[in-house]
N, C-alpha and C. Protein backbone atom coordinates (compact mmCIF):
# COMPACT_ATOMS: atom_id res chain seq x y z
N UNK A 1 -1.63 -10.87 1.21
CA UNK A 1 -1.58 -10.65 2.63
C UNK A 1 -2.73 -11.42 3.29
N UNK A 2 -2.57 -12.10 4.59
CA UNK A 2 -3.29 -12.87 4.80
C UNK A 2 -4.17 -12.13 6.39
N UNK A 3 -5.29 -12.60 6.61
CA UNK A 3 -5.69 -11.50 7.71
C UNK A 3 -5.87 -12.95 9.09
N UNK A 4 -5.93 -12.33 10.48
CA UNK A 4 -6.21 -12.96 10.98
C UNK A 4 -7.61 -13.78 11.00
N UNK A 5 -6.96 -14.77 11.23
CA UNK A 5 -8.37 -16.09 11.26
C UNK A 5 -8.10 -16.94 9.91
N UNK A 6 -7.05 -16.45 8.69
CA UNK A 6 -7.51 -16.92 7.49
C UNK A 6 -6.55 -18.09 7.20
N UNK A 7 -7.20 -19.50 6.96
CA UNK A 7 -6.62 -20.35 6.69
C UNK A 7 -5.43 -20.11 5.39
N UNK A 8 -3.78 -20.75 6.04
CA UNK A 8 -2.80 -20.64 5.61
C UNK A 8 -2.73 -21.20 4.15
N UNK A 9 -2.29 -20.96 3.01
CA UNK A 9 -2.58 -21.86 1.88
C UNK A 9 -1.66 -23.00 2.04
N UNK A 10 -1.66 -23.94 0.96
CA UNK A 10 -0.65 -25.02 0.90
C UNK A 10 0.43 -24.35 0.31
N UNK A 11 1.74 -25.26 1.46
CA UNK A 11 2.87 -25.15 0.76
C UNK A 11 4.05 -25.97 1.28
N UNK A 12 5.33 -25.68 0.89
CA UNK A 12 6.15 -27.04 1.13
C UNK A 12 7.43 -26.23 1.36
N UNK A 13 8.11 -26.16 2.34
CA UNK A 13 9.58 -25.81 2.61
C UNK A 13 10.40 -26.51 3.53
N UNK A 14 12.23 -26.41 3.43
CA UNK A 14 12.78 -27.32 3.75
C UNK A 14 12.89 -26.86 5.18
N UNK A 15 12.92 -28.28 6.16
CA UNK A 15 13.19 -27.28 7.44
C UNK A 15 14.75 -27.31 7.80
N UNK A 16 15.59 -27.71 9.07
CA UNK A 16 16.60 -27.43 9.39
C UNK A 16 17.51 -28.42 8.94
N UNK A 17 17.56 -29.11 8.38
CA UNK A 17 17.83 -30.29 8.01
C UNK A 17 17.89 -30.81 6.51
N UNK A 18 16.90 -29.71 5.86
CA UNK A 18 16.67 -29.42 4.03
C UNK A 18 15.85 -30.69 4.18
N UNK A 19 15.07 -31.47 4.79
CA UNK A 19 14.22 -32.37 4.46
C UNK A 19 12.76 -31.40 4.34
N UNK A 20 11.94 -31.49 3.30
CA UNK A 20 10.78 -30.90 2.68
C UNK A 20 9.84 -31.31 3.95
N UNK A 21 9.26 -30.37 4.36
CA UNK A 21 7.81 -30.98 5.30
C UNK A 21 6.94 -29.57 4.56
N UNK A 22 5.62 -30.21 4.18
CA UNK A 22 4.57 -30.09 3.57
C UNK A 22 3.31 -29.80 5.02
N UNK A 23 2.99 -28.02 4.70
CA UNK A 23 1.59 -27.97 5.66
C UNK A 23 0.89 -29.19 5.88
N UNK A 24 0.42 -29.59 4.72
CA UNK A 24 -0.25 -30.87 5.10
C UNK A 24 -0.39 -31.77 5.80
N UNK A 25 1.53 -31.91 5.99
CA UNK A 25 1.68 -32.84 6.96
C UNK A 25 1.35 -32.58 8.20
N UNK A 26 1.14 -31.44 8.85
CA UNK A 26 0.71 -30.90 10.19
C UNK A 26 -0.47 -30.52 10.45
N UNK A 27 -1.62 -30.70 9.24
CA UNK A 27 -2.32 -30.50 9.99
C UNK A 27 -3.26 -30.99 10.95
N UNK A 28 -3.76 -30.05 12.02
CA UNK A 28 -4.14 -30.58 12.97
C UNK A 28 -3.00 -30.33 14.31
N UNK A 29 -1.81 -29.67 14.23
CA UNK A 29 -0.70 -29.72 15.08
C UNK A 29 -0.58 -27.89 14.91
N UNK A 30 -0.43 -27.22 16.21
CA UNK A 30 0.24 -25.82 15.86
C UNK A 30 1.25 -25.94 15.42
N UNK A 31 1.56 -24.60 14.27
CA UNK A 31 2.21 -24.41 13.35
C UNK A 31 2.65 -23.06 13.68
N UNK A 32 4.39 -22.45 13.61
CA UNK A 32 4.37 -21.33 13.81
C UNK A 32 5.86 -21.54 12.53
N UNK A 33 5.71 -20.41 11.52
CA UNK A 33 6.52 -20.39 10.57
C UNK A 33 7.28 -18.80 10.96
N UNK A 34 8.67 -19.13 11.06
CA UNK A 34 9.36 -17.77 11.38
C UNK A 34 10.32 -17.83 10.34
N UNK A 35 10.69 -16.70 9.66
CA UNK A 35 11.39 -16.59 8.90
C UNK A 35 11.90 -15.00 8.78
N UNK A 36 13.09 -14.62 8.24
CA UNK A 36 13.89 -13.06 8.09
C UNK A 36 13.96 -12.81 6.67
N UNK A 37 13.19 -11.95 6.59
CA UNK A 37 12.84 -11.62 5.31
C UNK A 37 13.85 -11.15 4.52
N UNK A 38 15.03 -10.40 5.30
CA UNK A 38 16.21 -9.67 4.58
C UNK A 38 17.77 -10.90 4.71
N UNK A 39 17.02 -11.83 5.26
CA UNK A 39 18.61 -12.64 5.56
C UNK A 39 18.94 -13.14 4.24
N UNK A 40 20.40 -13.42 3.83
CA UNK A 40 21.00 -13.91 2.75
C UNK A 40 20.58 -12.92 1.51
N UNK A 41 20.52 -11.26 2.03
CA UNK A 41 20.72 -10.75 0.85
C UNK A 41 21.68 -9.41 1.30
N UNK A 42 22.50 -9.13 0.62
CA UNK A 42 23.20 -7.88 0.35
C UNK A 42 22.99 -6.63 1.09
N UNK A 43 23.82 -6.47 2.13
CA UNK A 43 23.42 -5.06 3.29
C UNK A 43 22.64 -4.87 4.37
């Protein structure tokens, strides 16, 4: 769990498009990662 203020670790996911973009590549740019924790599972 990460607390406020604490730098995000590295990591790499596909965005809308399934092309890979890498934190890295942004930084320096706001970053807001939203995601549904229960989507694509059962109920």
């Amino acid at each position: 769990m990460l607390t406020a203020g604490t730098t995000a670790p590295t990591f790499t996911l596909p965005d809308q498009h399934g092309n890979l973009v890498a934190l890295d590549d942004l930084r320096g740019h706001w970053v807001l990662l939203w995601w549904y924790p229960k989507a694509s599972t059962p109920g």
